[in-house]
C-alpha atoms as a PDB file:
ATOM      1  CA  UNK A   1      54.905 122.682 119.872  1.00  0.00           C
ATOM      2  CA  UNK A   2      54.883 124.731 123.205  1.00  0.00           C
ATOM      3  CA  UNK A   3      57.901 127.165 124.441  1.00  0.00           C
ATOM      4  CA  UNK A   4      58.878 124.351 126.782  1.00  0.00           C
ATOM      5  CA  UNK A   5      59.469 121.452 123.733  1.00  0.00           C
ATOM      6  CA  UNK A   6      61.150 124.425 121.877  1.00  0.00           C
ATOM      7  CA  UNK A   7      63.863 124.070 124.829  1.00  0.00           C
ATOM      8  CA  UNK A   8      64.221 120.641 125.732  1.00  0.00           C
ATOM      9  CA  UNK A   9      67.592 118.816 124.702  1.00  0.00           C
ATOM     10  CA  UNK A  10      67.237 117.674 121.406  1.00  0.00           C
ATOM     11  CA  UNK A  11      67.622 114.227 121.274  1.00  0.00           C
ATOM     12  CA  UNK A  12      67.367 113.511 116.944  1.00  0.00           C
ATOM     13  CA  UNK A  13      70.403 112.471 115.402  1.00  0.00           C
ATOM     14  CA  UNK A  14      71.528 115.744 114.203  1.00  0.00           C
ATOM     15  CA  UNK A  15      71.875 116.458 117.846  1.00  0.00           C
ATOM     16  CA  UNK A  16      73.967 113.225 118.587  1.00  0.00           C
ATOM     17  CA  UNK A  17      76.001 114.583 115.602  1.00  0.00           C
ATOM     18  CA  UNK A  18      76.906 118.246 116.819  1.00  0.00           C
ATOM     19  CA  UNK A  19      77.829 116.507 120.268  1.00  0.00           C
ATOM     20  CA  UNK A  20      79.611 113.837 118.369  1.00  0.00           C
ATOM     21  CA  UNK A  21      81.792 116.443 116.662  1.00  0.00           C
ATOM     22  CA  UNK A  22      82.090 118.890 119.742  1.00  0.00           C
ATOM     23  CA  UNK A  23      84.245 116.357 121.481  1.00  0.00           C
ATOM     24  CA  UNK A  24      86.061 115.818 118.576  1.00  0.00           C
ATOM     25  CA  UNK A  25      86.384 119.388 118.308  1.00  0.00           C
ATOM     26  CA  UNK A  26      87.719 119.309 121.855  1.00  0.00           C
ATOM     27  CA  UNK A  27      90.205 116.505 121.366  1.00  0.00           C
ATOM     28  CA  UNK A  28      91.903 118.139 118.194  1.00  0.00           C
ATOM     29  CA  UNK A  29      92.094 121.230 119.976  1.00  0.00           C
ATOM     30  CA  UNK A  30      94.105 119.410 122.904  1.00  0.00           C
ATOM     31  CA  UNK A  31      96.669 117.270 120.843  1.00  0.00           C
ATOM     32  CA  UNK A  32      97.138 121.196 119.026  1.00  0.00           C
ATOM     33  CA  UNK A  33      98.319 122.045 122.464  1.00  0.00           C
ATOM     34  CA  UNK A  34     100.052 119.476 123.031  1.00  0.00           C
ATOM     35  CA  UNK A  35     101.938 119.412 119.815  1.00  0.00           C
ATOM     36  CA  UNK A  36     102.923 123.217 120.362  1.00  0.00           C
ATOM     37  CA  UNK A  37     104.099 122.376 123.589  1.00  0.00           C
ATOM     38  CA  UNK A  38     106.412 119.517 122.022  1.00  0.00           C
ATOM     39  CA  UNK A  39     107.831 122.109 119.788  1.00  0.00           C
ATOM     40  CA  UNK A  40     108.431 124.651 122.697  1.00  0.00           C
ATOM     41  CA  UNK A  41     110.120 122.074 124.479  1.00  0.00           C
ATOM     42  CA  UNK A  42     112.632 120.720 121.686  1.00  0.00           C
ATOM     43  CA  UNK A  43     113.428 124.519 121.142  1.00  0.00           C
ATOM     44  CA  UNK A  44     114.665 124.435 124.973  1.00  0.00           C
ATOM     45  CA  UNK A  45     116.159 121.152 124.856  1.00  0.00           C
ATOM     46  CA  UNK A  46     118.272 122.975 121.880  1.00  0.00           C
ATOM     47  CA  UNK A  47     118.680 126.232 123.451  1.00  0.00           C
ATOM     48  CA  UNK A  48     120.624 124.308 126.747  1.00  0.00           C
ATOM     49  CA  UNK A  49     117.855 123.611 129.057  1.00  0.00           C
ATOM     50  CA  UNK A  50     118.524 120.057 128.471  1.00  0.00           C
ATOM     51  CA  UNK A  51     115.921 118.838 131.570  1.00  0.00           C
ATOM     52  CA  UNK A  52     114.042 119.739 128.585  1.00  0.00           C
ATOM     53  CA  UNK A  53     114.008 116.582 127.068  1.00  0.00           C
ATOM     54  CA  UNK A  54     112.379 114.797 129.405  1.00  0.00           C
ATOM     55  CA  UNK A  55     109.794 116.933 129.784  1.00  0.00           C
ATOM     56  CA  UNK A  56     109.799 116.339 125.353  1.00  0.00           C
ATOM     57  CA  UNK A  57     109.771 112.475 125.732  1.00  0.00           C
ATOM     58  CA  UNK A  58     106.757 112.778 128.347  1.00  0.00           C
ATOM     59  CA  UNK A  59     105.125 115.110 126.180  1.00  0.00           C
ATOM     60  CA  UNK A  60     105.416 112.947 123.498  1.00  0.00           C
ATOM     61  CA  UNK A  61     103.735 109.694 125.122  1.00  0.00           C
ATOM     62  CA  UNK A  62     100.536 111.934 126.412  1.00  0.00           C
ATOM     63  CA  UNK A  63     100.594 113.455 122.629  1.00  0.00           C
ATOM     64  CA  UNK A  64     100.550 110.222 121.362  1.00  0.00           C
ATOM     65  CA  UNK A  65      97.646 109.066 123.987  1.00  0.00           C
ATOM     66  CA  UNK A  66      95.635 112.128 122.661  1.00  0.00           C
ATOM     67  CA  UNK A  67      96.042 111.203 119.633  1.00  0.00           C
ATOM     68  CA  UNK A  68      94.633 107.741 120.167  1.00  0.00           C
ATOM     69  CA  UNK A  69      91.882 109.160 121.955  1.00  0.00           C
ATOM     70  CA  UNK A  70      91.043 111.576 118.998  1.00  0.00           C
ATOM     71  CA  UNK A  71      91.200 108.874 116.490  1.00  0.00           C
ATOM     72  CA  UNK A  72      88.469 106.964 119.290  1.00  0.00           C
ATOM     73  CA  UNK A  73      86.694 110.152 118.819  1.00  0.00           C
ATOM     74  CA  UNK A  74      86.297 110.176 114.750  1.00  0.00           C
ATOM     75  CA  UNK A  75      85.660 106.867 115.131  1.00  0.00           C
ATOM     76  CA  UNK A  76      82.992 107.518 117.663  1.00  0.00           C
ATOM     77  CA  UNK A  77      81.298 110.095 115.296  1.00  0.00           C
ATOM     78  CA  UNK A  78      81.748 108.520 112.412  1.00  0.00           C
ATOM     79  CA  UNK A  79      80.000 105.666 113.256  1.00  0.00           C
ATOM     80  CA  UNK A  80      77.088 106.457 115.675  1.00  0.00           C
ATOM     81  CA  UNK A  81      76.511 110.160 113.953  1.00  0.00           C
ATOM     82  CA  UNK A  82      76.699 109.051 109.980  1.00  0.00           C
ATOM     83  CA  UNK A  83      79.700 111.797 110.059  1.00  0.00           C
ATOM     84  CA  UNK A  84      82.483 111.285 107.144  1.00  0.00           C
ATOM     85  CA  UNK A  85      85.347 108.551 107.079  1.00  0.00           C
ATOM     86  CA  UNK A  86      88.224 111.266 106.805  1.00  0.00           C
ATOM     87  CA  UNK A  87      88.467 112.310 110.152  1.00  0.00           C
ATOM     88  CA  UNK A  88      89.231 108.777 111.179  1.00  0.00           C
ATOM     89  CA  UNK A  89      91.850 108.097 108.401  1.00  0.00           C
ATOM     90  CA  UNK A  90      93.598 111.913 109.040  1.00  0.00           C
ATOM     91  CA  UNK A  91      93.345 110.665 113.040  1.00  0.00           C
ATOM     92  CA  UNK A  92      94.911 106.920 112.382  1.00  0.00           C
ATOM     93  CA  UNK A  93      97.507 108.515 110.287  1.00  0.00           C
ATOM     94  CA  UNK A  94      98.968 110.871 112.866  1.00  0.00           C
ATOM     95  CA  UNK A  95      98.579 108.267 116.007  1.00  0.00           C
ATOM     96  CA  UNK A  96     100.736 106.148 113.561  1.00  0.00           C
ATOM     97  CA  UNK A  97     103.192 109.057 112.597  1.00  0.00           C
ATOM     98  CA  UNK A  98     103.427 109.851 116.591  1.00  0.00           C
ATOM     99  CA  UNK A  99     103.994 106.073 117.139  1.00  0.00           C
ATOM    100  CA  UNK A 100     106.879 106.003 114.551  1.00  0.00           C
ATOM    101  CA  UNK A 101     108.226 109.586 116.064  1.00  0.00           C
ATOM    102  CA  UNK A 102     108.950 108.075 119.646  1.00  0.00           C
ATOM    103  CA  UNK A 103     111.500 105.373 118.402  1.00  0.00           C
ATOM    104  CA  UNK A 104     113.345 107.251 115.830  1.00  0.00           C
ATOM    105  CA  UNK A 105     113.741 109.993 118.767  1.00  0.00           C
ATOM    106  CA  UNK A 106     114.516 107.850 121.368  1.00  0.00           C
ATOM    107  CA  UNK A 107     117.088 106.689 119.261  1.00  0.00           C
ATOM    108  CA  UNK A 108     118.581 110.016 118.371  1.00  0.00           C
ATOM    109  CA  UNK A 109     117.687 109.526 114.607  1.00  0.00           C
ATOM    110  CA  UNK A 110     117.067 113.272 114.285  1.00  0.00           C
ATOM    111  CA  UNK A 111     117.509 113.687 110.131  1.00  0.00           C
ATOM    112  CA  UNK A 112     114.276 111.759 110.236  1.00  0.00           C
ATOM    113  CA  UNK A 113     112.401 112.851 113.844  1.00  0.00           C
ATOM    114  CA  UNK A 114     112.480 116.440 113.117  1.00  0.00           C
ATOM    115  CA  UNK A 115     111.453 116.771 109.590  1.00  0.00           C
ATOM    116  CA  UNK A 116     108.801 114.155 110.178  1.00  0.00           C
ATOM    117  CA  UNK A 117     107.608 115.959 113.405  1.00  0.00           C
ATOM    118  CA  UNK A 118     107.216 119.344 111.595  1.00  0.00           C
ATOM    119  CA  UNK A 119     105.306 117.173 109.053  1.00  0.00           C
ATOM    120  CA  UNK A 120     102.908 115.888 111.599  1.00  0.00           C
ATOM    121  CA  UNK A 121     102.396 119.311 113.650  1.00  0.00           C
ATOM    122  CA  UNK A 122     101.791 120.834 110.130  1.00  0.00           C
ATOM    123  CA  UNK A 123      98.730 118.066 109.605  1.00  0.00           C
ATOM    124  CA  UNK A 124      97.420 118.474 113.681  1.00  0.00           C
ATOM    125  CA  UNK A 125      97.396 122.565 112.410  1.00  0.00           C
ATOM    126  CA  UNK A 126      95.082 121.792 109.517  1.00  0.00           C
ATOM    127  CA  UNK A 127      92.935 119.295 110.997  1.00  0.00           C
ATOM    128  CA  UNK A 128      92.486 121.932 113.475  1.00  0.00           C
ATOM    129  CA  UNK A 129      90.743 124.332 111.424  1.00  0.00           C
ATOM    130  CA  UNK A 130      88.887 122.092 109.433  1.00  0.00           C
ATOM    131  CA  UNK A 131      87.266 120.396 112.719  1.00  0.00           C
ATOM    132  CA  UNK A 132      86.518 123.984 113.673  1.00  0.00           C
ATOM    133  CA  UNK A 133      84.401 124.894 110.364  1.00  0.00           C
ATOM    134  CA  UNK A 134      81.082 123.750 110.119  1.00  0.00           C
ATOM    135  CA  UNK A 135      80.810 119.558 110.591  1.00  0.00           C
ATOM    136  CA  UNK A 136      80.393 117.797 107.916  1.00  0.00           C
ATOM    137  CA  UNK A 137      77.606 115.273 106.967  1.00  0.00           C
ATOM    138  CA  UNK A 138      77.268 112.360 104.640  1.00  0.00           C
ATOM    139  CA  UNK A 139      75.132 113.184 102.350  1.00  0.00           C
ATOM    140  CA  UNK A 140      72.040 111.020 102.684  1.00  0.00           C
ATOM    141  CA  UNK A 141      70.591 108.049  99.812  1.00  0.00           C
ATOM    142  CA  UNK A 142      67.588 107.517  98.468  1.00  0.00           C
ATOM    143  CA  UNK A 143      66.381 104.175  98.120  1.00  0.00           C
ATOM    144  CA  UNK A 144      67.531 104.605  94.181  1.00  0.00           C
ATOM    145  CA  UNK A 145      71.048 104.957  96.030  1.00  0.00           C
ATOM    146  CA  UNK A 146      71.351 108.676  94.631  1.00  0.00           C
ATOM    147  CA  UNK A 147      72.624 111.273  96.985  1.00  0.00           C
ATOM    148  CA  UNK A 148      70.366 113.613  98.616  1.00  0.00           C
ATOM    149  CA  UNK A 149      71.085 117.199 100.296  1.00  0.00           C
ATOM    150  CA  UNK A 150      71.025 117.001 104.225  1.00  0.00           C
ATOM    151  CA  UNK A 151      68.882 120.225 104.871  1.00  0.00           C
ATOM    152  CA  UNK A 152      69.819 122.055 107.872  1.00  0.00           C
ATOM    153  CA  UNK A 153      67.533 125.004 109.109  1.00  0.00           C
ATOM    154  CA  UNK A 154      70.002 127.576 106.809  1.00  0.00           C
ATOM    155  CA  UNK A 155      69.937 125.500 103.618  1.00  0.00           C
ATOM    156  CA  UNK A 156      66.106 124.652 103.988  1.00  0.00           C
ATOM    157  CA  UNK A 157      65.226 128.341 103.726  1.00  0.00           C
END
């Protein structure tokens, strides 16, 4: 191998895989800002800046579109990058938690939109840091159908 193969863009699965889970990196990290931003603007909705809340509803429908795109994104990784299945699941459960918040607030059901809403910002916070620790692989079979390790460069050594 020569200096100049040593440098070119990797193009073997486990590279498809960190890119994979870079933009879903990048995704949860967005509908975390969003989500922060929805709680910043309910507290000024309550606090009498009541334009507020339609800044809130508006919030709410691009959360909810970032939140379909990050479930397109575990998708995504999951399937092209042999990544694990929970990302998607976590992903589908919030888009359909945001789905069921914009009704029930809408409606002025509060007792339910605000408790819920804490709920889901709570599970946005932790799939926040675990996208941000080290991505996760499945591990690989044998043709026996027992699990083998997937050796990176640190666990090969």
């Amino acid at each position: 191998m020569t200096i100049l193969d040593h440098h070119a863009p990797d193009a073997t699965p486990g590279a498809a895989r960190s890119r994979s889970w870079l933009v879903f990196r990048a995704i949860t990290t967005c509908v975390a800002v969003l989500i922060l931003g929805q709680a910043a603007l309910a507290g000024g909705f309550l606090s009498g800046h009541y334009d507020a809340l339609a800044a809130h509803g508006l919030n709410g429908g691009l959360l909810a579109l970032a939140l379909l795109v990050q479930c397109i994104t575990a998708i995504v990784w999951w399937r092209s990058s042999r990544g694990p299945s929970w990302p998607v699941r976590t992903s589908l459960i919030q888009l359909l938690i945001a789905g069921a918040l914009i009704p029930l607030g809408e409606q002025r059901v509060l007792t339910v939109h605000v408790p819920v809403a804490v709920g889901l910002t709570v599970g946005v916070a932790l799939l926040l840091v675990k996208s941000w620790g080290a991505a996760p692989t499945r591990p690989r079979r044998t043709a026996t159908g027992t699990p083998t390790p997937d050796l990176t460069t640190g666990e090969a050594a």
